[in-house]
PDB file of N, CA and C in Angstrom:
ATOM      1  N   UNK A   1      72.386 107.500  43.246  1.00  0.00           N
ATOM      2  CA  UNK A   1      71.452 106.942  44.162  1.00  0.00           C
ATOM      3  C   UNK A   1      72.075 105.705  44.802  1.00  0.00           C
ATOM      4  N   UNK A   2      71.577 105.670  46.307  1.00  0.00           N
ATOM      5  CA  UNK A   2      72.152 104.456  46.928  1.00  0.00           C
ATOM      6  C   UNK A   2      71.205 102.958  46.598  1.00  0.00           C
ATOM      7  N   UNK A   3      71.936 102.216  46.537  1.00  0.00           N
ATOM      8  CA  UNK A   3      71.432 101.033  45.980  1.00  0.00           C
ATOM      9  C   UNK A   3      71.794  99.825  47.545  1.00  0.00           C
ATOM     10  N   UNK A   4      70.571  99.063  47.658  1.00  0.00           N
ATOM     11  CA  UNK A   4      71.338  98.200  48.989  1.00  0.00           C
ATOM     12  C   UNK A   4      70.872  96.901  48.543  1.00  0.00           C
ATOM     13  N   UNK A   5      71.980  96.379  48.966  1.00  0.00           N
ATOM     14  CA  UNK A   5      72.504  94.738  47.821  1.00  0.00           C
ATOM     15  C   UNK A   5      71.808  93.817  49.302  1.00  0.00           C
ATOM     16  N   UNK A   6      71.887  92.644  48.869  1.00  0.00           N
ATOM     17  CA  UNK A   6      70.512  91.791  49.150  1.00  0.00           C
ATOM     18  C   UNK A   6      72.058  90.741  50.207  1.00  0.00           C
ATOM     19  N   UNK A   7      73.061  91.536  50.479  1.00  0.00           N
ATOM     20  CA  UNK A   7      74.199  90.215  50.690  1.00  0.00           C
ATOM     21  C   UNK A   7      74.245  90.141  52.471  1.00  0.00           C
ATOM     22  N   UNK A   8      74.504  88.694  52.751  1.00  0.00           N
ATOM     23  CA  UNK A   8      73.901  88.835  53.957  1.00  0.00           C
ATOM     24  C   UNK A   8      75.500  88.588  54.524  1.00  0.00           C
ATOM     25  N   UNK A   9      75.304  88.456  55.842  1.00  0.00           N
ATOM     26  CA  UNK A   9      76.703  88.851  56.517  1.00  0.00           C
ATOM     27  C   UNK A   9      76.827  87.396  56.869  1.00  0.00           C
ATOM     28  N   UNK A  10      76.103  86.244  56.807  1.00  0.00           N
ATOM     29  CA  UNK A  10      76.626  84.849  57.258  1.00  0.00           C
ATOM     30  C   UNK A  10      77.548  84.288  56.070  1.00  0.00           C
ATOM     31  N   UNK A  11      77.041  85.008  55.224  1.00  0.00           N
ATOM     32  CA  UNK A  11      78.333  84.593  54.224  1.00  0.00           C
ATOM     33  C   UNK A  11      79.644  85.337  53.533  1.00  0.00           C
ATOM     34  N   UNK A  12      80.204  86.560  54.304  1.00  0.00           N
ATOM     35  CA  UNK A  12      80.917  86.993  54.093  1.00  0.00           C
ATOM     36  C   UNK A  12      81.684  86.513  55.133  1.00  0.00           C
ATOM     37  N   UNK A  13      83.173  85.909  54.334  1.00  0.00           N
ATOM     38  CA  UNK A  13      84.334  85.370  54.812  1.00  0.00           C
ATOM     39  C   UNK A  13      85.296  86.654  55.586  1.00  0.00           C
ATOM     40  N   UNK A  14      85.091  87.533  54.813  1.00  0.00           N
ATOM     41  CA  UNK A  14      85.945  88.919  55.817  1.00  0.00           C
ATOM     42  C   UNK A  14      85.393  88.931  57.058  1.00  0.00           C
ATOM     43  N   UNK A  15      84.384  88.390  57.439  1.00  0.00           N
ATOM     44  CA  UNK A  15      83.862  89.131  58.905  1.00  0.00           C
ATOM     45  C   UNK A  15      84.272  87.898  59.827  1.00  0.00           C
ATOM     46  N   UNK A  16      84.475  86.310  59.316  1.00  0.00           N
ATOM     47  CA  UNK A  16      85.065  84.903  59.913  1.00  0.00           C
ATOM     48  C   UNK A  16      86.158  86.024  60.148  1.00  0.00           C
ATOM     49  N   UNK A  17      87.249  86.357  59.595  1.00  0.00           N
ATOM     50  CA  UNK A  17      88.572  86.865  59.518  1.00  0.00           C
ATOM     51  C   UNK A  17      88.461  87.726  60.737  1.00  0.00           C
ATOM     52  N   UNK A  18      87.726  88.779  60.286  1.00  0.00           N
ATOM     53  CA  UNK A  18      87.815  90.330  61.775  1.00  0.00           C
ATOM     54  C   UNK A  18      87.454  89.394  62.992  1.00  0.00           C
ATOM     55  N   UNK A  19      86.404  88.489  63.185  1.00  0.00           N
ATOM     56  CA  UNK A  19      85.889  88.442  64.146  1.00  0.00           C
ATOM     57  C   UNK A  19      87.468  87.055  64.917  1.00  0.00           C
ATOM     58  N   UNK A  20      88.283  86.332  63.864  1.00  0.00           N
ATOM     59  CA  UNK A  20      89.625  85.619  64.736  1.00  0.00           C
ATOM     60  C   UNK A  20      90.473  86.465  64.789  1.00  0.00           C
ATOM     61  N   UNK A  21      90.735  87.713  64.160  1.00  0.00           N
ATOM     62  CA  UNK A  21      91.932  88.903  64.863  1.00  0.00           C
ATOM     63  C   UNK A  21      91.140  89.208  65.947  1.00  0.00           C
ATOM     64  N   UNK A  22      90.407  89.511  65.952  1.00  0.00           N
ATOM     65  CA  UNK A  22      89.520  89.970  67.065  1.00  0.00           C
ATOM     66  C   UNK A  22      89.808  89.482  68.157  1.00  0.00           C
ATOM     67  N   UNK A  23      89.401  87.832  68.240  1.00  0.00           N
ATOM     68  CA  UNK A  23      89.679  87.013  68.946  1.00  0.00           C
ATOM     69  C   UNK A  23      91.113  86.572  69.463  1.00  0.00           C
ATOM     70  N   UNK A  24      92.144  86.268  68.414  1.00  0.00           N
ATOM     71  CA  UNK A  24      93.334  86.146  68.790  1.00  0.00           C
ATOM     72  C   UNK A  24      93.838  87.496  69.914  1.00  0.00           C
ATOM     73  N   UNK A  25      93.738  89.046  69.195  1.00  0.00           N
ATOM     74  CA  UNK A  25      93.988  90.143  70.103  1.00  0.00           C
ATOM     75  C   UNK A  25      93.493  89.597  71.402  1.00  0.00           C
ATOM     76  N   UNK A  26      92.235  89.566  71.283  1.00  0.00           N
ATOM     77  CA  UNK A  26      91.689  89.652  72.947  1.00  0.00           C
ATOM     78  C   UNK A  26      92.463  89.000  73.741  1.00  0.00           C
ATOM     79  N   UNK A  27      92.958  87.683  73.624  1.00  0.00           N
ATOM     80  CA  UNK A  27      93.739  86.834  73.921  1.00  0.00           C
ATOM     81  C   UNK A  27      95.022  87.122  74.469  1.00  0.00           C
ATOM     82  N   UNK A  28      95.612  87.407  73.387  1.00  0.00           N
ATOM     83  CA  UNK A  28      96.934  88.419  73.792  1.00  0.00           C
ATOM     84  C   UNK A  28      96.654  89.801  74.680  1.00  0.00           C
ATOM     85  N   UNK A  29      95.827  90.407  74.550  1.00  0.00           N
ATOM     86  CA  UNK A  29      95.713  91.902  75.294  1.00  0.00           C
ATOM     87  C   UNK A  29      95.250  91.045  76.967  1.00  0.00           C
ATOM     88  N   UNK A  30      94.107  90.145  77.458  1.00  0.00           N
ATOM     89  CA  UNK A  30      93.981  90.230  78.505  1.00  0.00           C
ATOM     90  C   UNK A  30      95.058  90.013  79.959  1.00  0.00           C
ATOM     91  N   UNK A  31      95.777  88.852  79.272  1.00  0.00           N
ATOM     92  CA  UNK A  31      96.703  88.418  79.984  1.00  0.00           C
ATOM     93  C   UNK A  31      97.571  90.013  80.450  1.00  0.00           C
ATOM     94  N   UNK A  32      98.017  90.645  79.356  1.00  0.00           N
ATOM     95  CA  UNK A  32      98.468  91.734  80.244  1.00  0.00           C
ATOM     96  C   UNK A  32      97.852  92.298  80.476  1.00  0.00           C
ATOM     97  N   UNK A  33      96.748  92.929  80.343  1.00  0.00           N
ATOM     98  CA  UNK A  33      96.178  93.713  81.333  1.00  0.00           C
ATOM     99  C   UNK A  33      96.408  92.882  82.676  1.00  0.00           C
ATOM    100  N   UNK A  34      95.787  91.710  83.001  1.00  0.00           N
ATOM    101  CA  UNK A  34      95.888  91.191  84.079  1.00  0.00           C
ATOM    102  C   UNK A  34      97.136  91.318  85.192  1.00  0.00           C
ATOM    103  N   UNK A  35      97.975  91.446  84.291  1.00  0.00           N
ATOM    104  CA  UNK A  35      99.762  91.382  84.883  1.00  0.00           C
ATOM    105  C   UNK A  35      99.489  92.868  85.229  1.00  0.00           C
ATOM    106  N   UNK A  36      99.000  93.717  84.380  1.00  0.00           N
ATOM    107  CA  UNK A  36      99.258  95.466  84.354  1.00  0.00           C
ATOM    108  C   UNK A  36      98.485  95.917  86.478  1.00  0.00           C
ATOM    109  N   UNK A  37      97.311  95.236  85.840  1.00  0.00           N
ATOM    110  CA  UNK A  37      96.421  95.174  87.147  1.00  0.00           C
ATOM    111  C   UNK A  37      97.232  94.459  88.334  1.00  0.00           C
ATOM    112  N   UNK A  38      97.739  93.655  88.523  1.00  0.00           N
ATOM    113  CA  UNK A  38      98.169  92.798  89.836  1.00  0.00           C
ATOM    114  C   UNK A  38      99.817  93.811  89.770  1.00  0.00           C
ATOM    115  N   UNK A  39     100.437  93.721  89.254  1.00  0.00           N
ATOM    116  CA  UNK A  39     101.228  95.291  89.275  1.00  0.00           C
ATOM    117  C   UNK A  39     100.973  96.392  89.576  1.00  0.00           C
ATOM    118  N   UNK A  40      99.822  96.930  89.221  1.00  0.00           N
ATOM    119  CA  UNK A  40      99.646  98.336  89.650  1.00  0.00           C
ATOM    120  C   UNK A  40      98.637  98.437  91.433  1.00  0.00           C
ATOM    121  N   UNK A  41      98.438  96.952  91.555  1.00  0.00           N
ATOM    122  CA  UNK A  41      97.793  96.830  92.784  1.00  0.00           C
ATOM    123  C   UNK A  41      98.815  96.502  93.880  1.00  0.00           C
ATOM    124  N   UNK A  42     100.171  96.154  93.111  1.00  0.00           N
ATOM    125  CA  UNK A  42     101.259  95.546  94.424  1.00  0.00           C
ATOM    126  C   UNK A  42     101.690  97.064  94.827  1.00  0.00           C
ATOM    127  N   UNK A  43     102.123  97.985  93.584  1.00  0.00           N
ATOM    128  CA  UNK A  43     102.664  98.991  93.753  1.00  0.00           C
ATOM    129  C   UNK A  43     101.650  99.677  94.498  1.00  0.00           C
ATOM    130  N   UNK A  44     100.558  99.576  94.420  1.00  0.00           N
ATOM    131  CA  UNK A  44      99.647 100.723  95.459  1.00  0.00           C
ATOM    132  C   UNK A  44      99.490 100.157  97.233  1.00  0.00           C
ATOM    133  N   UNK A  45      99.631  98.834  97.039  1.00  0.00           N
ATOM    134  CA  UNK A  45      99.656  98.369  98.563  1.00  0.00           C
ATOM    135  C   UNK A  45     100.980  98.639  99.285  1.00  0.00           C
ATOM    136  N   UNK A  46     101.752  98.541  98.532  1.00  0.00           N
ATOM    137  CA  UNK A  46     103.453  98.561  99.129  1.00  0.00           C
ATOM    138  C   UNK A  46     103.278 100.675  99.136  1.00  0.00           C
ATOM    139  N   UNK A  47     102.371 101.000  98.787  1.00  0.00           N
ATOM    140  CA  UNK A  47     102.668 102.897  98.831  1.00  0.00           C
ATOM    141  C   UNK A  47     101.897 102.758 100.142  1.00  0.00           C
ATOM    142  N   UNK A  48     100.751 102.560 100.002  1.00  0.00           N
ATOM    143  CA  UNK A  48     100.109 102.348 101.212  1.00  0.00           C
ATOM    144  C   UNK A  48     100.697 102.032 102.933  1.00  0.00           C
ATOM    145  N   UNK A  49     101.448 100.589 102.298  1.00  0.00           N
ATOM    146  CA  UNK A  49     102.196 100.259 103.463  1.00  0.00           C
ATOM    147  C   UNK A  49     103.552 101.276 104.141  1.00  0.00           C
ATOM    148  N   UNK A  50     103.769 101.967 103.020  1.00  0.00           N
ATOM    149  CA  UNK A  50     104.892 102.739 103.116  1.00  0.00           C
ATOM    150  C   UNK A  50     104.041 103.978 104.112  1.00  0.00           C
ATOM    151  N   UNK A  51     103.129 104.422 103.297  1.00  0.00           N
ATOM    152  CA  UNK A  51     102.093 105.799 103.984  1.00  0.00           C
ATOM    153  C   UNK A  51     102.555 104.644 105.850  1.00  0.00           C
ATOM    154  N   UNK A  52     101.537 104.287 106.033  1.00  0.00           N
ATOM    155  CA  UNK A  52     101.494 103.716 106.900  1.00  0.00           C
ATOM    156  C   UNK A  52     102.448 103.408 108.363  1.00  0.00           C
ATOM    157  N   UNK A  53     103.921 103.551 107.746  1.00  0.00           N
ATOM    158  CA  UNK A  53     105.170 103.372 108.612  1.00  0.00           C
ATOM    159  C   UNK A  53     105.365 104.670 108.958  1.00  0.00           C
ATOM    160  N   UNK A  54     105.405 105.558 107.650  1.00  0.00           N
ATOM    161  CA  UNK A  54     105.651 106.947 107.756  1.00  0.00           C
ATOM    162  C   UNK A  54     104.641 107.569 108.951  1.00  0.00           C
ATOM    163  N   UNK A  55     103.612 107.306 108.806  1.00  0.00           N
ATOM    164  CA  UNK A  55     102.419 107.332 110.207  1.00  0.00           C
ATOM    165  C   UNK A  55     102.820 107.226 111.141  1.00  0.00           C
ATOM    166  N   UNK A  56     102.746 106.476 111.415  1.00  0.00           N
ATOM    167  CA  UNK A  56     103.574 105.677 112.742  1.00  0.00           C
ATOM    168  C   UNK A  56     104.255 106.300 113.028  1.00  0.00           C
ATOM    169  N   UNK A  57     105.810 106.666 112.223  1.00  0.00           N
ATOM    170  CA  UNK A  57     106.980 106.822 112.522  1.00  0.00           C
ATOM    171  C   UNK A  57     106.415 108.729 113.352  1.00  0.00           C
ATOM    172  N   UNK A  58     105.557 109.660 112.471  1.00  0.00           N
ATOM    173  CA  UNK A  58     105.630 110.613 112.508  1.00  0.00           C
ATOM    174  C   UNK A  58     104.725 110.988 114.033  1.00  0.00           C
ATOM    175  N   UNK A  59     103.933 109.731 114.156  1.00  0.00           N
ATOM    176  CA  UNK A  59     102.986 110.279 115.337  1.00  0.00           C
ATOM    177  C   UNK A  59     103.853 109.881 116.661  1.00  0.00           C
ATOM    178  N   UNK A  60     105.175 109.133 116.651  1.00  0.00           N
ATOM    179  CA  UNK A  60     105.736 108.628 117.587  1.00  0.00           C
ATOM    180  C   UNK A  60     107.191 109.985 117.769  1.00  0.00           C
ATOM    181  N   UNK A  61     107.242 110.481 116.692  1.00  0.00           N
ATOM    182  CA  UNK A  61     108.370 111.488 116.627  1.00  0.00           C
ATOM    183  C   UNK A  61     106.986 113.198 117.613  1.00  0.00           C
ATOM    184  N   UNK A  62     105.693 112.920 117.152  1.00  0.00           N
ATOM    185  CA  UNK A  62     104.825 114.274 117.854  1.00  0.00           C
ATOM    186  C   UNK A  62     104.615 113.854 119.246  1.00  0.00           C
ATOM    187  N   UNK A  63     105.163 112.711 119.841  1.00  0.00           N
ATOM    188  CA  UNK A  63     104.651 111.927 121.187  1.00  0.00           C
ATOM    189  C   UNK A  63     105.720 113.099 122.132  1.00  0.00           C
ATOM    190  N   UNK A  64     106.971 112.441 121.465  1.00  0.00           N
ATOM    191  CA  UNK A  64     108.197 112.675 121.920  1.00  0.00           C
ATOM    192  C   UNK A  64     108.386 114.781 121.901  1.00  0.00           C
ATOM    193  N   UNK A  65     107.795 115.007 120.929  1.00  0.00           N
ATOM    194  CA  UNK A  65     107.860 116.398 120.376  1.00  0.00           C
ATOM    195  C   UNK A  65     107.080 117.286 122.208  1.00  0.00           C
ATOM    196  N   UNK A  66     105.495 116.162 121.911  1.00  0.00           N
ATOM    197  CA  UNK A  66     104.789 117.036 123.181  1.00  0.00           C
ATOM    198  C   UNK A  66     105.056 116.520 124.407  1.00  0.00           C
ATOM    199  N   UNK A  67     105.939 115.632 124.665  1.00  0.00           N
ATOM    200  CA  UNK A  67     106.404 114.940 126.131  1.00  0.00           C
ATOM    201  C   UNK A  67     107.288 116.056 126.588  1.00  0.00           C
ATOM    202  N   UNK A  68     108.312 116.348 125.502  1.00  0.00           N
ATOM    203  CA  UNK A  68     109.176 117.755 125.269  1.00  0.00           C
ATOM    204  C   UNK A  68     108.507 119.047 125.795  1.00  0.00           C
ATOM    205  N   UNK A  69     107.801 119.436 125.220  1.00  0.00           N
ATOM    206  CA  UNK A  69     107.113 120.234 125.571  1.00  0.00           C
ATOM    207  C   UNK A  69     106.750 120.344 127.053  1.00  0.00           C
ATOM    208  N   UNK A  70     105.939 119.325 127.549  1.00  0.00           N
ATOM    209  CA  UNK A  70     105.315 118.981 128.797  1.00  0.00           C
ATOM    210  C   UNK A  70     106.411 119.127 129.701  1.00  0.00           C
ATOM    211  N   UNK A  71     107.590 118.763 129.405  1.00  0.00           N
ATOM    212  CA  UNK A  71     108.696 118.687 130.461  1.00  0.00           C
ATOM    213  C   UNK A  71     109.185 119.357 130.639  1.00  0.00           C
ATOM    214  N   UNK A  72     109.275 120.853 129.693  1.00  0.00           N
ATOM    215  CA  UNK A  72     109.741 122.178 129.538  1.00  0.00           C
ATOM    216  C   UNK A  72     109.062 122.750 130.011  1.00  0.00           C
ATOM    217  N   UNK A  73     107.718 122.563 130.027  1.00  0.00           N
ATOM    218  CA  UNK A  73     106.431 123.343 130.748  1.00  0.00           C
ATOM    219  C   UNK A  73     106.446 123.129 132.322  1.00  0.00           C
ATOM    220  N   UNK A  74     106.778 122.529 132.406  1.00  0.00           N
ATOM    221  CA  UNK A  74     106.564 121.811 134.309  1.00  0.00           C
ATOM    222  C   UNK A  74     108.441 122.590 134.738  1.00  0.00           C
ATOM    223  N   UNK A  75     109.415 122.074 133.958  1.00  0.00           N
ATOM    224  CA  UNK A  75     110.211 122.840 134.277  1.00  0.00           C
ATOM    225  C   UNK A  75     110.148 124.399 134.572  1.00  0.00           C
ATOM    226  N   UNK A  76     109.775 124.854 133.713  1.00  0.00           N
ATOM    227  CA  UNK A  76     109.811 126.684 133.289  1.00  0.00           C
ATOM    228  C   UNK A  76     108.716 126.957 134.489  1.00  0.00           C
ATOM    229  N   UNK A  77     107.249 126.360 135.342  1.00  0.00           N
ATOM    230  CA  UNK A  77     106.653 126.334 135.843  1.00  0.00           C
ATOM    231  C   UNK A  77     107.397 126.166 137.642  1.00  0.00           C
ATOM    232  N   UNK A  78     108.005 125.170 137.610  1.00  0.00           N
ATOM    233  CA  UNK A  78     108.844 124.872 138.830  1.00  0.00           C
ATOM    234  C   UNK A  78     109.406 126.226 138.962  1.00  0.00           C
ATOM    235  N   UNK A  79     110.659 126.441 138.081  1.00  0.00           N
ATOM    236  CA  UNK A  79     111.297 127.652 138.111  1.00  0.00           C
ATOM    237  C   UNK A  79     110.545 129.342 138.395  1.00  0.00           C
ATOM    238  N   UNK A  80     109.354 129.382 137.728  1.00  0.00           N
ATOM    239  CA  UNK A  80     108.714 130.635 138.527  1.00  0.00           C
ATOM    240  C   UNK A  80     108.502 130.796 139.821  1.00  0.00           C
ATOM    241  N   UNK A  81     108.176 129.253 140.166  1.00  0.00           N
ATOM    242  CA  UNK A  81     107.477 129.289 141.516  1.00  0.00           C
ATOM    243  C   UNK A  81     108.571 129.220 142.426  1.00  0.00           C
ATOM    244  N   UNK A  82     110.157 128.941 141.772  1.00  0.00           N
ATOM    245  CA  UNK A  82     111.225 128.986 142.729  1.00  0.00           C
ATOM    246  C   UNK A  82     111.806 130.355 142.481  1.00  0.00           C
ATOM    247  N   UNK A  83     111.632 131.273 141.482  1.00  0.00           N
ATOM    248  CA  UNK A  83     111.881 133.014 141.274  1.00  0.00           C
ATOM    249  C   UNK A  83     110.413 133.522 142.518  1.00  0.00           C
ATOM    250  N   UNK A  84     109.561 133.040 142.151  1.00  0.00           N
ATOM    251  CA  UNK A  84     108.448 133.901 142.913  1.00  0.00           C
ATOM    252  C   UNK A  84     108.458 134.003 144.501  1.00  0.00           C
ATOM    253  N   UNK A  85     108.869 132.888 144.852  1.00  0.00           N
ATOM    254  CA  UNK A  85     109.451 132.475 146.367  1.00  0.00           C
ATOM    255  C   UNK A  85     110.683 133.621 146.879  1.00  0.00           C
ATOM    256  N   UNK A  86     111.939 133.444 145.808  1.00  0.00           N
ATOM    257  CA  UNK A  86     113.279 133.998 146.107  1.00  0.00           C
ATOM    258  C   UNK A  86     112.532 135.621 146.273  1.00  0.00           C
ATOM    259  N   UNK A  87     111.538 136.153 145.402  1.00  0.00           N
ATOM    260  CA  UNK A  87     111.007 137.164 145.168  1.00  0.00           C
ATOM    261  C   UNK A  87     110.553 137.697 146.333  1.00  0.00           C
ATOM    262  N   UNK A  88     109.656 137.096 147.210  1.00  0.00           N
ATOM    263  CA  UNK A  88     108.768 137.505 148.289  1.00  0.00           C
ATOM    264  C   UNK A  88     109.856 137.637 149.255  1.00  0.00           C
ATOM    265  N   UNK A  89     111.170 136.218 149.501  1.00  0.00           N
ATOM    266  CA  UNK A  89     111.530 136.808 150.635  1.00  0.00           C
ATOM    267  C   UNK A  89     112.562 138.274 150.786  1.00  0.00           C
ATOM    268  N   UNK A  90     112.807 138.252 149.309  1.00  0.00           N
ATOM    269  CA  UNK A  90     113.604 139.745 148.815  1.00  0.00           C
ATOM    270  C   UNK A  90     112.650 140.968 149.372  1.00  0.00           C
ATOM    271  N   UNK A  91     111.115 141.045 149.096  1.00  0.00           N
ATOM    272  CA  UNK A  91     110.622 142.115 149.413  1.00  0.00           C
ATOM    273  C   UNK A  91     110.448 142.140 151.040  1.00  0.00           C
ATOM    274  N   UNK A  92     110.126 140.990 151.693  1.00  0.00           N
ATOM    275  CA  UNK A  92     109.740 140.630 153.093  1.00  0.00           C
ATOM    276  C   UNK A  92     110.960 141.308 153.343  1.00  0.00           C
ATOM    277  N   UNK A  93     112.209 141.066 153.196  1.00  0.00           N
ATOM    278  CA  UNK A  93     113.579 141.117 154.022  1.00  0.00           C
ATOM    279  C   UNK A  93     113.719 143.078 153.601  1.00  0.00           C
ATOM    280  N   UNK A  94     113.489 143.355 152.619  1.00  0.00           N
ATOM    281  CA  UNK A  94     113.809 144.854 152.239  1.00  0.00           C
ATOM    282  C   UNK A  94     112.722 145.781 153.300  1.00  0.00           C
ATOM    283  N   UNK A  95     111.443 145.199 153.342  1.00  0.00           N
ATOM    284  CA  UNK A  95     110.186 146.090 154.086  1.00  0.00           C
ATOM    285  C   UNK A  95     110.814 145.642 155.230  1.00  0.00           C
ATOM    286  N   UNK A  96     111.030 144.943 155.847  1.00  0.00           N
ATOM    287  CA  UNK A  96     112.073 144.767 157.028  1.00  0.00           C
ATOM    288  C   UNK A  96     113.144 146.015 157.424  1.00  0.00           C
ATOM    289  N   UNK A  97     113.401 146.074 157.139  1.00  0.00           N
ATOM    290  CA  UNK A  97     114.977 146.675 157.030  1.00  0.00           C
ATOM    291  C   UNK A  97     114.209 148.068 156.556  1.00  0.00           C
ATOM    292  N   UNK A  98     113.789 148.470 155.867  1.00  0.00           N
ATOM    293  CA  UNK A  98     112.796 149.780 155.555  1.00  0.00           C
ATOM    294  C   UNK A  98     111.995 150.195 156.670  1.00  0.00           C
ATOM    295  N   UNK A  99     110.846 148.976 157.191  1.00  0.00           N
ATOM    296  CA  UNK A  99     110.868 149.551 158.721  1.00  0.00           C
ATOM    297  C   UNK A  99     111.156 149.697 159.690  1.00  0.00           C
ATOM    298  N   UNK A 100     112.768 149.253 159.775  1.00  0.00           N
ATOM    299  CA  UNK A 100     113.666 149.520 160.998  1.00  0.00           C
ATOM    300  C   UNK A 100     113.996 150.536 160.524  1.00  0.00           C
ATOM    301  N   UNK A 101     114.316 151.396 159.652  1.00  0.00           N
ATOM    302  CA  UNK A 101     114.809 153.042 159.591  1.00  0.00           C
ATOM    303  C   UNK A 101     114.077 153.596 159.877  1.00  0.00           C
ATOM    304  N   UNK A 102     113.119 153.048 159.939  1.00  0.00           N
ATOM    305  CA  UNK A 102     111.741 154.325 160.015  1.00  0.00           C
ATOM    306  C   UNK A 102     111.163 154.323 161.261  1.00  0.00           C
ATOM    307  N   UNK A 103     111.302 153.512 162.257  1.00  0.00           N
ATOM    308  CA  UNK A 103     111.058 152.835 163.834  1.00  0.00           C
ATOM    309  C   UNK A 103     112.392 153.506 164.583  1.00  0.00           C
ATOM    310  N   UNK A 104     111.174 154.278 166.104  1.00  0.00           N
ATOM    311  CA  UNK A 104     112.643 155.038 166.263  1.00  0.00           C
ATOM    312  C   UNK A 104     113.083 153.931 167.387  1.00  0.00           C
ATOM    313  N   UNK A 105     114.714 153.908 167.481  1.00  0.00           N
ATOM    314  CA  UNK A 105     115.317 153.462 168.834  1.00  0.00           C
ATOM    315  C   UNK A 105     115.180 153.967 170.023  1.00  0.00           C
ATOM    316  N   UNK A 106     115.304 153.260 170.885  1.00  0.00           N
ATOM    317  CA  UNK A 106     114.963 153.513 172.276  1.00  0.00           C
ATOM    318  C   UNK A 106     116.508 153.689 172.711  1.00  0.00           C
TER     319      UNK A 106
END
């Protein structure tokens, strides 16, 4: 059978003891955490800042990518309209010449 003893905890000297390890730890543990924290916050701003250039860098490399584009487009565009031209006067000049064979001489 359990028996419960009458002993009170203001006078047990073991718990003075747990409660200054206790205390000393805390002591020692916060400081680094603190260091752990302002470390793991430099390293996330400097990733950040890094994200950030890489941004930049990549939306200035898609500028250049679709200016490219645009200038190839207006080119390749010019060029039809200078085939489509050469084109018409090829057929104009052939129906020409097709209806002089076919037109009699006098």
């Amino acid at each position: 059978m359990l028996h419960c003893t009458n002993r009170r905890a203001d006078n047990d000297p073991s718990l003075y003891r747990s409660n200054d390890k206790m205390a000393e730890q805390t002591e020692k543990t916060v400081p680094t955490m603190e260091k752990l924290v302002a470390e793991q916050t430099a390293r996330f701003e400097a990733a950040v800042a890094e994200l950030a250039r890489l941004q930049s860098k990549s939306v200035a490399q898609m500028n250049e990518f679709v200016e490219g584009a645009n200038r190839a487009a207006h080119e390749q565009i010019a060029f039809a309209e200078q085939i489509g031209g050469e084109w018409r006067k090829l057929v104009l000049a052939a129906t020409r010449s097709a209806a002089d064979l076919f037109t009699p001489k006098a």
